[in-house]
Protein backbone atom coordinates (compact mmCIF):
# COMPACT_ATOMS: atom_id res chain seq x y z
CA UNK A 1 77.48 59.05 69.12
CA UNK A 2 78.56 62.81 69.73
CA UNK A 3 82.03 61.78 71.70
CA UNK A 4 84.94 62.49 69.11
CA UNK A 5 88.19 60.92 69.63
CA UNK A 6 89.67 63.98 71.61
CA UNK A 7 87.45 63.19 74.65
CA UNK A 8 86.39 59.70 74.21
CA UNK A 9 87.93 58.55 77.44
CA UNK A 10 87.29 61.83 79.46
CA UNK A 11 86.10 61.21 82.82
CA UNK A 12 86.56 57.47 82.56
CA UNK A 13 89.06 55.73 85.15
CA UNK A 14 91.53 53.28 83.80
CA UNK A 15 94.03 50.76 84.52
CA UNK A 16 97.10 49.66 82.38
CA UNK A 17 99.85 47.18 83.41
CA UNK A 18 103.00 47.34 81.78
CA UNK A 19 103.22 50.77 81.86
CA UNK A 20 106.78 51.76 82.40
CA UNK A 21 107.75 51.74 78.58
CA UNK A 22 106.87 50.98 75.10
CA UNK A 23 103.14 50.09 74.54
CA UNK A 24 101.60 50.43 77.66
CA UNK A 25 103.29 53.88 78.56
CA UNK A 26 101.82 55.11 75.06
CA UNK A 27 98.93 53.57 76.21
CA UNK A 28 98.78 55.23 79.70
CA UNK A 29 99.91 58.60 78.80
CA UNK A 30 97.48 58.93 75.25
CA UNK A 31 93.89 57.95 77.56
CA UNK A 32 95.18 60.48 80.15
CA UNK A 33 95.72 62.93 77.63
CA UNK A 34 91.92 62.65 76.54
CA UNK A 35 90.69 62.80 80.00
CA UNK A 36 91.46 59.52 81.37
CA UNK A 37 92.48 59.03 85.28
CA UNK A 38 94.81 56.06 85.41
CA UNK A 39 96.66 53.80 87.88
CA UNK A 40 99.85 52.95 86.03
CA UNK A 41 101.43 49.35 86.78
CA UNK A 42 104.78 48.10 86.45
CA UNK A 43 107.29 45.90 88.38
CA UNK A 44 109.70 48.62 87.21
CA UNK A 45 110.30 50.99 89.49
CA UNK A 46 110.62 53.18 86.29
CA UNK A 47 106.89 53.66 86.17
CA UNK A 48 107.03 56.16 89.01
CA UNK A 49 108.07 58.55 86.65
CA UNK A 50 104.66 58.87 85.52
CA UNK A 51 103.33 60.16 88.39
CA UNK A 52 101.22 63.51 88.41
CA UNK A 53 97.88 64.85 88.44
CA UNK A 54 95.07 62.41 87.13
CA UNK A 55 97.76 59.78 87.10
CA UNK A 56 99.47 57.10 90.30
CA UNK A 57 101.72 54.99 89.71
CA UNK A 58 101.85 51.59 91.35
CA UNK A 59 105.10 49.01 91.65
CA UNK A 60 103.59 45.77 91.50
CA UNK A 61 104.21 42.11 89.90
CA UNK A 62 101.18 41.29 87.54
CA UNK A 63 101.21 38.12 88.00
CA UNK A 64 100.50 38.46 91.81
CA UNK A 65 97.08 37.60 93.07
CA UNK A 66 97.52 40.71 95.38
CA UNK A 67 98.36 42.96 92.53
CA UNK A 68 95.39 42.84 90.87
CA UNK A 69 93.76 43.69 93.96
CA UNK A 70 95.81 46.39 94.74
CA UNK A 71 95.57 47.60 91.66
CA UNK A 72 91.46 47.59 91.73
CA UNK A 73 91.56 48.89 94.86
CA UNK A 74 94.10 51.85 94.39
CA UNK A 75 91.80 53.30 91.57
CA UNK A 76 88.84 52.63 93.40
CA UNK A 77 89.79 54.54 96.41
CA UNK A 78 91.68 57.05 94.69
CA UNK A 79 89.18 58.02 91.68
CA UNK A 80 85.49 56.03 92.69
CA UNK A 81 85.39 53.65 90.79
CA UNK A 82 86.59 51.48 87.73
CA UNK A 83 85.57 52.04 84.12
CA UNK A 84 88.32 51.01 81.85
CA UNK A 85 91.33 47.90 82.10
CA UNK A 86 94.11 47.41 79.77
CA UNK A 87 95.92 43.87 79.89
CA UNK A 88 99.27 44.94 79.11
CA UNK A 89 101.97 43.37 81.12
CA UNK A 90 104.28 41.01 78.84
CA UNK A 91 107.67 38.90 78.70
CA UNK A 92 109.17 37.36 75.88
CA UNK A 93 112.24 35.04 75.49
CA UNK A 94 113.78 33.27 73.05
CA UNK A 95 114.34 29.40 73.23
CA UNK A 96 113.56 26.27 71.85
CA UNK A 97 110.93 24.16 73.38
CA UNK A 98 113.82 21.39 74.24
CA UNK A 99 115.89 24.05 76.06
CA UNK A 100 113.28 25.38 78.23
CA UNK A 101 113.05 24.69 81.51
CA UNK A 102 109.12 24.62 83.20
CA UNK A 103 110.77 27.80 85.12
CA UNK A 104 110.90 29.46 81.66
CA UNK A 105 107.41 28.09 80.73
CA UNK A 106 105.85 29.47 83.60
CA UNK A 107 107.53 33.02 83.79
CA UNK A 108 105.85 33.72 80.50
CA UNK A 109 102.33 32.79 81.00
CA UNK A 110 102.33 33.45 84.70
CA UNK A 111 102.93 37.47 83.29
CA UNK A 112 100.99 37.18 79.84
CA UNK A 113 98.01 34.78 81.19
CA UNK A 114 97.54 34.83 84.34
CA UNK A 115 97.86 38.39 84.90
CA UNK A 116 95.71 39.28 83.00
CA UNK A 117 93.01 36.53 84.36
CA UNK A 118 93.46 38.28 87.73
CA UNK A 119 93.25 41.75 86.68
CA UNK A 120 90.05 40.72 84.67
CA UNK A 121 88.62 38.76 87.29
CA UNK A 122 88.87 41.67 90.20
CA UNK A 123 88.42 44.30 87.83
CA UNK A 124 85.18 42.45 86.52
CA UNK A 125 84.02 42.90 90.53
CA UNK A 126 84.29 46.80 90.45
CA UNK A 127 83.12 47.06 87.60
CA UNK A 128 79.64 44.87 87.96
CA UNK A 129 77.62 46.90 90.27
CA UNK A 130 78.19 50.17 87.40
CA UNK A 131 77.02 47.70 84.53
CA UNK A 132 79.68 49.40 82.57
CA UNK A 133 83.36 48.98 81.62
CA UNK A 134 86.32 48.04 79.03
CA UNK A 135 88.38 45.48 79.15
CA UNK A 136 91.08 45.77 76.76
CA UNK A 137 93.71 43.12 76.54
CA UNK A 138 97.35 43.35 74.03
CA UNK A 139 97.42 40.06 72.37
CA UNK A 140 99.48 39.63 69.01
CA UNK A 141 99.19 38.13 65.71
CA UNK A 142 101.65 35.78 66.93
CA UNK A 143 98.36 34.15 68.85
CA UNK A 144 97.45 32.77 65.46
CA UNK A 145 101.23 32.46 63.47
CA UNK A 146 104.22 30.09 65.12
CA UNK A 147 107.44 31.26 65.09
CA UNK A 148 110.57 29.01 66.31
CA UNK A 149 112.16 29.41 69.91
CA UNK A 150 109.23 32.06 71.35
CA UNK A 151 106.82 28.80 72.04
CA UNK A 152 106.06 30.08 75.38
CA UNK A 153 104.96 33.75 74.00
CA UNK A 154 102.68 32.41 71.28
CA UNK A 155 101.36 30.16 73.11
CA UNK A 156 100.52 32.73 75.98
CA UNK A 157 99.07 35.43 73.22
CA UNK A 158 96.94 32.15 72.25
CA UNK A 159 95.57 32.03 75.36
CA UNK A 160 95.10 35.61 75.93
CA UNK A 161 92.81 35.47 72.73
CA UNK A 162 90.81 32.86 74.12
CA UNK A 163 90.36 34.24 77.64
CA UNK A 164 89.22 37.55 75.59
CA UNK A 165 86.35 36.01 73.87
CA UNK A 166 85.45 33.61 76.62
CA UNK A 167 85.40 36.59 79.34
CA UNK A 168 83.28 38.45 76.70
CA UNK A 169 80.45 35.99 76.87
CA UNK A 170 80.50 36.09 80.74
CA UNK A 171 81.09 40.31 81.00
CA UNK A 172 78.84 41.73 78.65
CA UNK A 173 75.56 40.96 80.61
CA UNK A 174 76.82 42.46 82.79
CA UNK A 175 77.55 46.02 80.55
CA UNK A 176 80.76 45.30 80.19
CA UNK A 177 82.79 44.67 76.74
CA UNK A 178 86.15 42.65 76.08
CA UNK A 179 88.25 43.44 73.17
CA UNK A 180 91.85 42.97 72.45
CA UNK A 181 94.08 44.38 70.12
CA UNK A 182 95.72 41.85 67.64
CA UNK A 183 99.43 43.68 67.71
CA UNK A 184 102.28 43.50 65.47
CA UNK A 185 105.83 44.44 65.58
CA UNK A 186 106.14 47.91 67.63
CA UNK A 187 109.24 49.26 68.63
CA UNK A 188 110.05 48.23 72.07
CA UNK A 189 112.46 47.29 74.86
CA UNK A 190 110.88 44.11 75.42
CA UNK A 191 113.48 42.62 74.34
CA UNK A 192 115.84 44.24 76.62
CA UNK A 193 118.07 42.07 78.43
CA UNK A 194 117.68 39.21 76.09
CA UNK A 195 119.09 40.18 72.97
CA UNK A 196 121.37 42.92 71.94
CA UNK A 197 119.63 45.10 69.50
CA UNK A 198 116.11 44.10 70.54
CA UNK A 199 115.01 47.22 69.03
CA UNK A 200 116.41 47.24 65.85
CA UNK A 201 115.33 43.77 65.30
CA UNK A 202 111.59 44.35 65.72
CA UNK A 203 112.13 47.45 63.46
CA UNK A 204 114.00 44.75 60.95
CA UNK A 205 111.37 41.77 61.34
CA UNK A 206 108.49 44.49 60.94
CA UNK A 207 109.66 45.35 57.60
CA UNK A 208 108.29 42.03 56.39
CA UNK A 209 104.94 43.05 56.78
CA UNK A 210 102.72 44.66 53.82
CA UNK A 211 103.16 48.10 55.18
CA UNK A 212 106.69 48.28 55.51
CA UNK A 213 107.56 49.14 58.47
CA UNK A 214 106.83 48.39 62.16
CA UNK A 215 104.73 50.18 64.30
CA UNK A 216 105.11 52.86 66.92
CA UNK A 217 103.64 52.48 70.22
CA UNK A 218 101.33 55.28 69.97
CA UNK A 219 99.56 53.62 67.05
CA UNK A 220 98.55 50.63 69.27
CA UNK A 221 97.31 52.82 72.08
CA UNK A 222 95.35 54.52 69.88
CA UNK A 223 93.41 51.49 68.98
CA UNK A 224 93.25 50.77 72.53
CA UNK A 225 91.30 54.31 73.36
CA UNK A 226 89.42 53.21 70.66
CA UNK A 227 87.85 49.86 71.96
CA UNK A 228 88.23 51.55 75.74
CA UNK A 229 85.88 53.92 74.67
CA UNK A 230 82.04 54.06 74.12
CA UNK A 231 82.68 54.26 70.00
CA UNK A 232 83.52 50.93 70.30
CA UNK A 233 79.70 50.47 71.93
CA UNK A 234 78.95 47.27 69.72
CA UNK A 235 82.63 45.52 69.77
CA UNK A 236 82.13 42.39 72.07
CA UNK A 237 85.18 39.77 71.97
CA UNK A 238 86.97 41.40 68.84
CA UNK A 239 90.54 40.59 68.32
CA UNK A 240 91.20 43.77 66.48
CA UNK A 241 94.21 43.56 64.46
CA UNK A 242 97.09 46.13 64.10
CA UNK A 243 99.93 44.56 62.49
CA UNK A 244 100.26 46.18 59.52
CA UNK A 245 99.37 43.54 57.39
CA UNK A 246 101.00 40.66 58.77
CA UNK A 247 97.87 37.87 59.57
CA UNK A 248 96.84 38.37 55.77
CA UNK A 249 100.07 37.81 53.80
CA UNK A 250 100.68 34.08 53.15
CA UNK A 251 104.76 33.56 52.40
């Protein structure tokens, strides 16, 4: 393999949802920086701000059939073609199951799960006649630990790690490798607008992992460029943890 990190991406065209902030900005901004094209997606109007050379921004809801096509569509016809997807896009919210409404069920999972199924599934069709691509998707190592009042999330990250390896199977005859990144406490906003603090308390919570500390988003996107790239050649359905520790301490 002669690529080095620097320019493992170059020339490869990408999409990441989620990309207005936190992980999937790091995300977006880090694979253009090593050569990257991307279409950055966000229902927040925010993610305009990322718009330059080698990188359009595009306003969209995730969880939108027509999204995903747009989405495909917009990199096709701006760039020629599709090479790399990241599965970004996420909500959280804290309740307990006996509070939550099937309104609250289904905002979760409709963002988490089912945006990334459609994304998959019409990125999957660009990227079939190549034989080549990525699909990268941002699960957690809450997909395998329970935590009170964020059923919905963990449930969703579940599912995300299940649609990885299960897509894997059907993609890679096709030349095309699924991966996601097991992720632990980063400091976000995603809590914005449902707790007060939301950063602090991820920095807090991440303190109880072996490392010490939570992560930035820049070292999750650089796993990402990692399994997005061709260095990651022989990864098919990994769940690829970053969390500092946390899925191997017990108590």
């Amino acid at each position: 393999m002669n690529t080095s990190p620097a320019t493992d991406v170059e020339g490869k065209i990408a999409i990441v949802t989620g990309a207005a902030s936190g992980i999937g900005r790091a995300i977006a901004e880090l694979l253009h920086a090593r050569g990257a094209k991307v279409v950055a997606e966000d229902i927040n109007p925010d993610v305009e701000r990322l718009a330059g050379p080698g990188i359009v921004p595009l306003v969209a809801d995730v969880s939108k059939e027509d999204s995903a096509q747009k989405a495909v569509a917009l990199a096709v016809e701006t760039f020629g073609r599709l090479d790399i997807l990241v599965n970004n896009a996420a909500r959280i919210m804290s309740k307990l199951v006996v509070d939550m409404t099937r309104e609250d069920w289904d905002a979760i999972m409709s963002v988490n799960v089912t945006g990334a199924f459609l994304h998959s599934r019409e990125a999957m069709k660009a990227m079939i006649p190549n034989r080549s691509g990525a699909i990268v998707n941002i699960a957690s190592y809450a997909a395998y630990f329970a935590f009170p009042q964020i059923a919905a999330y963990t449930a969703s990250k579940g599912a995300l790690v299940q649609l990885t390896r299960t897509l894997a199977l059907e993609a890679i005859e096709h030349g095309i490798r699924v991966n996601a990144v097991g992720s632990g406490d980063v400091v976000t906003n995603i809590w914005a607008g449902k707790m007060d603090n939301g950063s602090e308390f991820l920095a807090d919570h991440g303190r109880k992992a072996p490392i010490g500390r939570a992560a930035r988003a820049e070292e999750i996107a650089e796993v990402v460029a990692f399994l997005a790239s061709d260095r990651a050649s022989f990864m098919v359905g990994s769940v690829v943890m970053a969390d500092g520790g946390m899925s191997v301490k017990i108590g």
